[in-house]
Every structure is written in C-alpha cells, then in structure tokens.
PDB file of N, CA and C in Angstrom:
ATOM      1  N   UNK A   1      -4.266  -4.251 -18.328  1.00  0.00           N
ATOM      2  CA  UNK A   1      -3.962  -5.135 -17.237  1.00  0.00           C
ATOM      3  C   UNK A   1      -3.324  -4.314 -16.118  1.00  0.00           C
ATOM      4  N   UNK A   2      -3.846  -4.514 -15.058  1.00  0.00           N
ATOM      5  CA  UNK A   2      -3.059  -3.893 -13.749  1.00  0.00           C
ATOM      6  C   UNK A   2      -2.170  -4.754 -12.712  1.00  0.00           C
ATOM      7  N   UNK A   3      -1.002  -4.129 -12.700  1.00  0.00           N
ATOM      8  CA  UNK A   3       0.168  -4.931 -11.752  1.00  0.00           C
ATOM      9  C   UNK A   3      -0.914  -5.643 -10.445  1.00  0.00           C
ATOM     10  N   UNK A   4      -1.933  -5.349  -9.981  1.00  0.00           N
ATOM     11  CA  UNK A   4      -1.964  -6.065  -9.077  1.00  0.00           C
ATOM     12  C   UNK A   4      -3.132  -7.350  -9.468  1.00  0.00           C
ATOM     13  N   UNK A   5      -3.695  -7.375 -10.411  1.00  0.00           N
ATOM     14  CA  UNK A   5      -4.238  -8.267 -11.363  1.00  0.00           C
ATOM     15  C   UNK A   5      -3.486  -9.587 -11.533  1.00  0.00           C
ATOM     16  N   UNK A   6      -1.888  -9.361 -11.757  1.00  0.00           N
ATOM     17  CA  UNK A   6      -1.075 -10.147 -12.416  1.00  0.00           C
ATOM     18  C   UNK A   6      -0.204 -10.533 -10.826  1.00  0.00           C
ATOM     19  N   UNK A   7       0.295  -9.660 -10.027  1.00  0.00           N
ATOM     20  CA  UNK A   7       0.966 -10.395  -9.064  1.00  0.00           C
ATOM     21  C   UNK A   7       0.289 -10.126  -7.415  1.00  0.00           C
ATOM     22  N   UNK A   8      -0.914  -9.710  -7.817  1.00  0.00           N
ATOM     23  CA  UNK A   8      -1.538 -10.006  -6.057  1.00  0.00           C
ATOM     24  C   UNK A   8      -1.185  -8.256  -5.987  1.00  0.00           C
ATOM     25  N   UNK A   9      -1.510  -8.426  -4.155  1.00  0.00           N
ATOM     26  CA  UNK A   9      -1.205  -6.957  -3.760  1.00  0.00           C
ATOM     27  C   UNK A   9       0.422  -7.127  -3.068  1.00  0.00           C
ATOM     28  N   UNK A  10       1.368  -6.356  -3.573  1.00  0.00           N
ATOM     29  CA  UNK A  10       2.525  -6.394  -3.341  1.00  0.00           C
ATOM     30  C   UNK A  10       2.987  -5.670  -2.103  1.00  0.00           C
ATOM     31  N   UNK A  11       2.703  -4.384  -1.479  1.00  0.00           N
ATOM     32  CA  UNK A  11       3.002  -3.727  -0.406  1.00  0.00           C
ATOM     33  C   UNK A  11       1.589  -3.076   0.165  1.00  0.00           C
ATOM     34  N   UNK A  12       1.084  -4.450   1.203  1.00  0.00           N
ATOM     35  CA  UNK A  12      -0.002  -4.042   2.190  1.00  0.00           C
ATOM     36  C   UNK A  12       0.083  -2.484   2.930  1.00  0.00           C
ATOM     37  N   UNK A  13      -0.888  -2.144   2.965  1.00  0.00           N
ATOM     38  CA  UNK A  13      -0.911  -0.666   3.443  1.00  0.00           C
ATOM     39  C   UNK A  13      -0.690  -1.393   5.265  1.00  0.00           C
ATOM     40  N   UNK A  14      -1.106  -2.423   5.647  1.00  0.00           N
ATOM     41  CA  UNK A  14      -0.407  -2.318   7.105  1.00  0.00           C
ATOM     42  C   UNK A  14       1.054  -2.437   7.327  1.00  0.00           C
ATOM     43  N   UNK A  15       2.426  -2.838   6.613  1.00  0.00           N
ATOM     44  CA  UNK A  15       3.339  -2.613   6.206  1.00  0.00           C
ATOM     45  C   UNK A  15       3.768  -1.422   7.006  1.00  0.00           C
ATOM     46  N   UNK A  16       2.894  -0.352   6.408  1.00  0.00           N
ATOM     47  CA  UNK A  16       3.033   0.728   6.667  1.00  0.00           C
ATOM     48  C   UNK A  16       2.839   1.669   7.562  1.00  0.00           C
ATOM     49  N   UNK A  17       1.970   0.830   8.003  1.00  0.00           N
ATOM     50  CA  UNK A  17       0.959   1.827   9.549  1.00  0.00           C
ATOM     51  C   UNK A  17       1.865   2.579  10.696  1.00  0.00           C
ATOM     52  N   UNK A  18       2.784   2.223  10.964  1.00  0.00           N
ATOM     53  CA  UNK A  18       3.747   2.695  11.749  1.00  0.00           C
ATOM     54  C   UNK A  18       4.086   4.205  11.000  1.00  0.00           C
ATOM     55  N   UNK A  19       4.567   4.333  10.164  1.00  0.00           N
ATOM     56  CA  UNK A  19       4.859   5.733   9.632  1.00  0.00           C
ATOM     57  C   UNK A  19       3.843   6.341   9.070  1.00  0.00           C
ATOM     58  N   UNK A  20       2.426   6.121   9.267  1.00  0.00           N
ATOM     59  CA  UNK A  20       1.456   7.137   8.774  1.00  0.00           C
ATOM     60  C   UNK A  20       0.388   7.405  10.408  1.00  0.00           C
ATOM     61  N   UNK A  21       0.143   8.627  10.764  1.00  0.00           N
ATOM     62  CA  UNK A  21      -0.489   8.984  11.850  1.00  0.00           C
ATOM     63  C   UNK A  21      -1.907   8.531  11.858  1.00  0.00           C
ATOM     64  N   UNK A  22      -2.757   8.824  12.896  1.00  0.00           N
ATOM     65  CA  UNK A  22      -4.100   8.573  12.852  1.00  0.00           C
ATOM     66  C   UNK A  22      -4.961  10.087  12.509  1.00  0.00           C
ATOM     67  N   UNK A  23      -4.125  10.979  13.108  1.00  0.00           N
ATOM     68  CA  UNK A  23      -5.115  12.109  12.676  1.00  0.00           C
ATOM     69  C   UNK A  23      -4.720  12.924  11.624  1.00  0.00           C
ATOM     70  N   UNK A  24      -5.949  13.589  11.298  1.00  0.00           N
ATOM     71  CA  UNK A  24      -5.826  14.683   9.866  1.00  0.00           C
ATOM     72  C   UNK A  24      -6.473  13.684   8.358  1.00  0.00           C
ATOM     73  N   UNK A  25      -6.720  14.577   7.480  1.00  0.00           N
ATOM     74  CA  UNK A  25      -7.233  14.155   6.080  1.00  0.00           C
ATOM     75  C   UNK A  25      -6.043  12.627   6.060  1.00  0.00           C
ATOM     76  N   UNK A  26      -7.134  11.604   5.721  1.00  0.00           N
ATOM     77  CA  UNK A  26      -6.459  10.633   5.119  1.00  0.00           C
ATOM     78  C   UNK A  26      -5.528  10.431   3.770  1.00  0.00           C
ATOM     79  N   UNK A  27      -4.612  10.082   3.615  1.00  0.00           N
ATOM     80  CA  UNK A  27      -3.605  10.469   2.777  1.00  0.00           C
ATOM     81  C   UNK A  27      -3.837   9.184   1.151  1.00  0.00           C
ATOM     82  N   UNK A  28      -3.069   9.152  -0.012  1.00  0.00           N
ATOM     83  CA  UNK A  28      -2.931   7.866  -0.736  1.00  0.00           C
ATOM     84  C   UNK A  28      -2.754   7.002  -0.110  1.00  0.00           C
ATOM     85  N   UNK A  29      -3.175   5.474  -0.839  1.00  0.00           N
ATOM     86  CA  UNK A  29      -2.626   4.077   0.042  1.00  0.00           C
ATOM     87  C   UNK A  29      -1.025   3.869   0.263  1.00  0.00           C
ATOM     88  N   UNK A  30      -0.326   3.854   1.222  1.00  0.00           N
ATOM     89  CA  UNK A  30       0.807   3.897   1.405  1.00  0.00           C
ATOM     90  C   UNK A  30       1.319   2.822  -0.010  1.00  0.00           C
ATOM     91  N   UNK A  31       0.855   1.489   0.494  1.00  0.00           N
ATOM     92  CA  UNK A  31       1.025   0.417  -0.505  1.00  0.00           C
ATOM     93  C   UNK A  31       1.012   0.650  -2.399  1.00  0.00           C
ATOM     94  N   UNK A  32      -0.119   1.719  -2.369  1.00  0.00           N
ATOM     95  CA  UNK A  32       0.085   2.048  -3.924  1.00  0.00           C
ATOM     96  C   UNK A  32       1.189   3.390  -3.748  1.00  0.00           C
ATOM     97  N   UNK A  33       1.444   3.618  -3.306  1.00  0.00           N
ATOM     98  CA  UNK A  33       2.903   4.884  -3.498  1.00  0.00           C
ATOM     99  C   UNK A  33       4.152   3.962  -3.333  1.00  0.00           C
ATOM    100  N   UNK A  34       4.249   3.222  -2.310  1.00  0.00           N
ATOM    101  CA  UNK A  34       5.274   1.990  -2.656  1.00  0.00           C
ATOM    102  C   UNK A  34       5.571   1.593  -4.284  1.00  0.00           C
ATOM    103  N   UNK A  35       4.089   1.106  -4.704  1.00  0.00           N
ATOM    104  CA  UNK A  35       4.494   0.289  -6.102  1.00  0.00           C
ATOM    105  C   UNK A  35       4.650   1.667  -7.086  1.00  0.00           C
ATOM    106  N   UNK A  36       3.788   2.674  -6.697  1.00  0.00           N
ATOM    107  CA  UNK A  36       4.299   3.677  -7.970  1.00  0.00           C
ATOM    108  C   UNK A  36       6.126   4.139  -7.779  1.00  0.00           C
ATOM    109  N   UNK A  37       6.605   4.072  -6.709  1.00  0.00           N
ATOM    110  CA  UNK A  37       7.953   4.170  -6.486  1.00  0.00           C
ATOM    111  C   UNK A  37       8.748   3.309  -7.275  1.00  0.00           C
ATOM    112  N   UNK A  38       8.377   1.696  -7.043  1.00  0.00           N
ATOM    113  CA  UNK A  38       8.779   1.271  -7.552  1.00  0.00           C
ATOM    114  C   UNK A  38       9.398   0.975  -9.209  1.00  0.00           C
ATOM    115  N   UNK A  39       7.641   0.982  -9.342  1.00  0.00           N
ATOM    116  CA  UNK A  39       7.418   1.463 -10.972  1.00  0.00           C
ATOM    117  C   UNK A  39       8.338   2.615 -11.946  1.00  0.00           C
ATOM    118  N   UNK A  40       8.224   3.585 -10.639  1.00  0.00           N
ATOM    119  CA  UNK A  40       9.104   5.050 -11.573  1.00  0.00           C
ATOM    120  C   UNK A  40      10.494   4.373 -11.445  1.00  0.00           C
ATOM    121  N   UNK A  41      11.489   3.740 -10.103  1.00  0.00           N
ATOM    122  CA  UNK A  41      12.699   3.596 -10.590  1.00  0.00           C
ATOM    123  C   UNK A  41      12.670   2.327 -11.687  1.00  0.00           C
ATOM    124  N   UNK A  42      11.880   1.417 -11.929  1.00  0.00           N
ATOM    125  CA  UNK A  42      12.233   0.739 -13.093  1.00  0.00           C
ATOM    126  C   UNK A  42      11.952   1.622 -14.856  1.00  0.00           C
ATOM    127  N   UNK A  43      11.468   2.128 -14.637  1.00  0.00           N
ATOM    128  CA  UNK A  43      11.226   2.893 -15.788  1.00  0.00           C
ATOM    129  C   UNK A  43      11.590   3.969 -16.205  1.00  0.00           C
ATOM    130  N   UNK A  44      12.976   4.438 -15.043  1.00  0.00           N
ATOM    131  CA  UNK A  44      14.064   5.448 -14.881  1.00  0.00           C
ATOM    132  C   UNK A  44      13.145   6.989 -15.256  1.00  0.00           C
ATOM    133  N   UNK A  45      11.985   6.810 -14.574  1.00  0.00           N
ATOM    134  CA  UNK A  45      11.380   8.431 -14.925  1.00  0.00           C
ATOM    135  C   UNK A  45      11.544   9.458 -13.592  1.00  0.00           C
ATOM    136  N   UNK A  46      11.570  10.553 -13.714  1.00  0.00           N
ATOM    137  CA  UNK A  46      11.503  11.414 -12.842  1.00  0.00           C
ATOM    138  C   UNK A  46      10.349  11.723 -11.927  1.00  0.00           C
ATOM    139  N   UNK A  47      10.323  12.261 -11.204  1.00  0.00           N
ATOM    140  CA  UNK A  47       9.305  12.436 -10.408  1.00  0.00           C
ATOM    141  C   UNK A  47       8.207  13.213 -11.032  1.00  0.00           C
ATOM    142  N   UNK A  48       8.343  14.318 -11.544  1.00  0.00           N
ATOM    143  CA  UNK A  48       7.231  14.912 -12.360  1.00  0.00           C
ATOM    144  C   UNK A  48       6.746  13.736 -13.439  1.00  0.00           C
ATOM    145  N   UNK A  49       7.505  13.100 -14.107  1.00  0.00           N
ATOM    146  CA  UNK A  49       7.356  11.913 -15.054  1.00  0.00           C
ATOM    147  C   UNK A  49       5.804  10.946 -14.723  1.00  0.00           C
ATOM    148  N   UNK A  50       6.546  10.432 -13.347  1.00  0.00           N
ATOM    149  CA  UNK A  50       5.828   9.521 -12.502  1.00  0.00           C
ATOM    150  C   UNK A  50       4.364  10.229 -12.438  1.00  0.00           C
ATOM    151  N   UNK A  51       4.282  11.376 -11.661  1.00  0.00           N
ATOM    152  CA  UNK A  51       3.342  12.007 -11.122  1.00  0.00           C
ATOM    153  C   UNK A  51       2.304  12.236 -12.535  1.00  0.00           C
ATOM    154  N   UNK A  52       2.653  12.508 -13.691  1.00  0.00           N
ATOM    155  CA  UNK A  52       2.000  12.839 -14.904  1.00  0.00           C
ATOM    156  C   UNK A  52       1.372  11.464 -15.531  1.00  0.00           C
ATOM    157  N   UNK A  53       2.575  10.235 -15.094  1.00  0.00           N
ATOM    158  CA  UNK A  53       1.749   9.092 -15.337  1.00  0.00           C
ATOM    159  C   UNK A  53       0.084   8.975 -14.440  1.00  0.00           C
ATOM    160  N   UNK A  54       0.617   8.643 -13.207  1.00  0.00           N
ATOM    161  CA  UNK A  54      -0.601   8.144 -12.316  1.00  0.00           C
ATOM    162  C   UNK A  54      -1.599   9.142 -12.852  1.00  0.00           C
ATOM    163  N   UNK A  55      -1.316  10.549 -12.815  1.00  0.00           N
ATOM    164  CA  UNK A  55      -2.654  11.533 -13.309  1.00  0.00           C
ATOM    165  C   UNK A  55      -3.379  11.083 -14.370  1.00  0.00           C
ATOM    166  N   UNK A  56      -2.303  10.752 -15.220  1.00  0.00           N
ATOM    167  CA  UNK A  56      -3.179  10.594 -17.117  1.00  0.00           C
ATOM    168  C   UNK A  56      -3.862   8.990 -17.165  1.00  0.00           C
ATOM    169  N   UNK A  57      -3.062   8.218 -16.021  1.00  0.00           N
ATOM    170  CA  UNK A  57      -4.020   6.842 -16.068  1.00  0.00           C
ATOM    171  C   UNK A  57      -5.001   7.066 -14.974  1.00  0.00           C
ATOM    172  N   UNK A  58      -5.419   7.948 -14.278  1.00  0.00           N
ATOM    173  CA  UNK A  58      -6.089   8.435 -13.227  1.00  0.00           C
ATOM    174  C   UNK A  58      -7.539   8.740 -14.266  1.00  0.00           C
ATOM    175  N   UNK A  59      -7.139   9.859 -14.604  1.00  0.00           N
ATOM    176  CA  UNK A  59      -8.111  10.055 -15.991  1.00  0.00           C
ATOM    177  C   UNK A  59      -8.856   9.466 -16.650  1.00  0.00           C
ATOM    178  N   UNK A  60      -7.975   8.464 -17.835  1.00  0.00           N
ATOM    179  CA  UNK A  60      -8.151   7.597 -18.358  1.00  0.00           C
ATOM    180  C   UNK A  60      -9.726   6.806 -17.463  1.00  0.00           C
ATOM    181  N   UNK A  61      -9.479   6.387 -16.275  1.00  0.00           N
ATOM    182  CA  UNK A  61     -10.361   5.360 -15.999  1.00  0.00           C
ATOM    183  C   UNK A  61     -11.702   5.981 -15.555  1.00  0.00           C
ATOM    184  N   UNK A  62     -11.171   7.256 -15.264  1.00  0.00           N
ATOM    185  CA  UNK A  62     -12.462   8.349 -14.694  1.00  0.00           C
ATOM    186  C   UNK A  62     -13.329   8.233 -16.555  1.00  0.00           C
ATOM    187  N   UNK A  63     -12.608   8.897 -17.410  1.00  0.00           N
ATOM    188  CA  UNK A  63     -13.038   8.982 -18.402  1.00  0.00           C
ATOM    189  C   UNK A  63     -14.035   7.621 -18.794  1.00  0.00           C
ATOM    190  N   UNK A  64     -13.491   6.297 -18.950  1.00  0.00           N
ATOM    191  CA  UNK A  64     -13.760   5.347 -19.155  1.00  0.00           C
ATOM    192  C   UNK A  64     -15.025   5.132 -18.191  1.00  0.00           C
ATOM    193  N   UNK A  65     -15.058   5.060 -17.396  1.00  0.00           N
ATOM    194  CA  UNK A  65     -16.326   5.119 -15.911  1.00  0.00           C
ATOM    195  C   UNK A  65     -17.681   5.927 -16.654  1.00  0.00           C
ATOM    196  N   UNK A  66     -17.164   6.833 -16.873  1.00  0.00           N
ATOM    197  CA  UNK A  66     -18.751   7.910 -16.829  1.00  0.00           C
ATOM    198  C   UNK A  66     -18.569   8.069 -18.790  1.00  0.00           C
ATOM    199  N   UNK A  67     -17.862   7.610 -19.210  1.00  0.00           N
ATOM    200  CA  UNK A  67     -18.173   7.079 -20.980  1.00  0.00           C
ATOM    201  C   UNK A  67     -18.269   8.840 -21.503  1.00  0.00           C
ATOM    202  N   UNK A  68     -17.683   9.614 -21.459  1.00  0.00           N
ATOM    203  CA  UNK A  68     -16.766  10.681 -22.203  1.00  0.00           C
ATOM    204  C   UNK A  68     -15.879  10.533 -22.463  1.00  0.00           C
ATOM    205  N   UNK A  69     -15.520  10.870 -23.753  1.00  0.00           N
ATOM    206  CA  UNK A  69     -14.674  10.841 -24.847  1.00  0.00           C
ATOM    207  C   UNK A  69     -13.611  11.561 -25.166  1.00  0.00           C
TER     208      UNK A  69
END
C-alpha cells in the first residue's frame, strides 16, 4: 500500500514552485521529498537511512515491473 493510495496527495508540487527554478535538469517531485522528509522524521531514521529506503523500494518496483528476481 502507498501513503498516497490511503491519504490522497499530501504536498502538491505547486506548494512548491516558488523555491524550485525553471532552468537546468529537472529535479525529484518537490511534494514526494516533502513526504519522504516527513516519513524519515517519524521513523527517527537518518538521512543515509532514509536515502537507502527510497533506493531499495525504488528497486523493488523496478524489479517487480520488468519480473526479475
């Protein structure tokens, strides 16, 4: 189940538009770095913590997608 499954989308990326520029490589959705923020201080993990989560569930769905094991 994914947090935004269960409560909608919580922090719109226009929210944000003011502090992200127009030019250069487009960056993550502001709105999903919000909730992963969030996420890491409820779950009192560190930043490498955090970052190792999103990667390994990053994975996970890549894996799951193209059905390697």
């Amino acid at each position: 189940m994914r947090v935004r499954d269960e409560l909608g989308e919580l922090f719109a990326d226009a929210e944000f538009a003011e502090a992200f520029g127009a030019r250069g490589r487009p960056g993550c959705s502001p709105g999903q770095l919000a909730l992963v923020t969030v996420l890491q201080f409820a779950e009192s993990l560190t930043d490498r913590a955090a970052a190792h989560r999103v990667r390994y569930g990053m994975d996970l769905k890549i894996r799951a997608r193209s059905g390697a094991g």
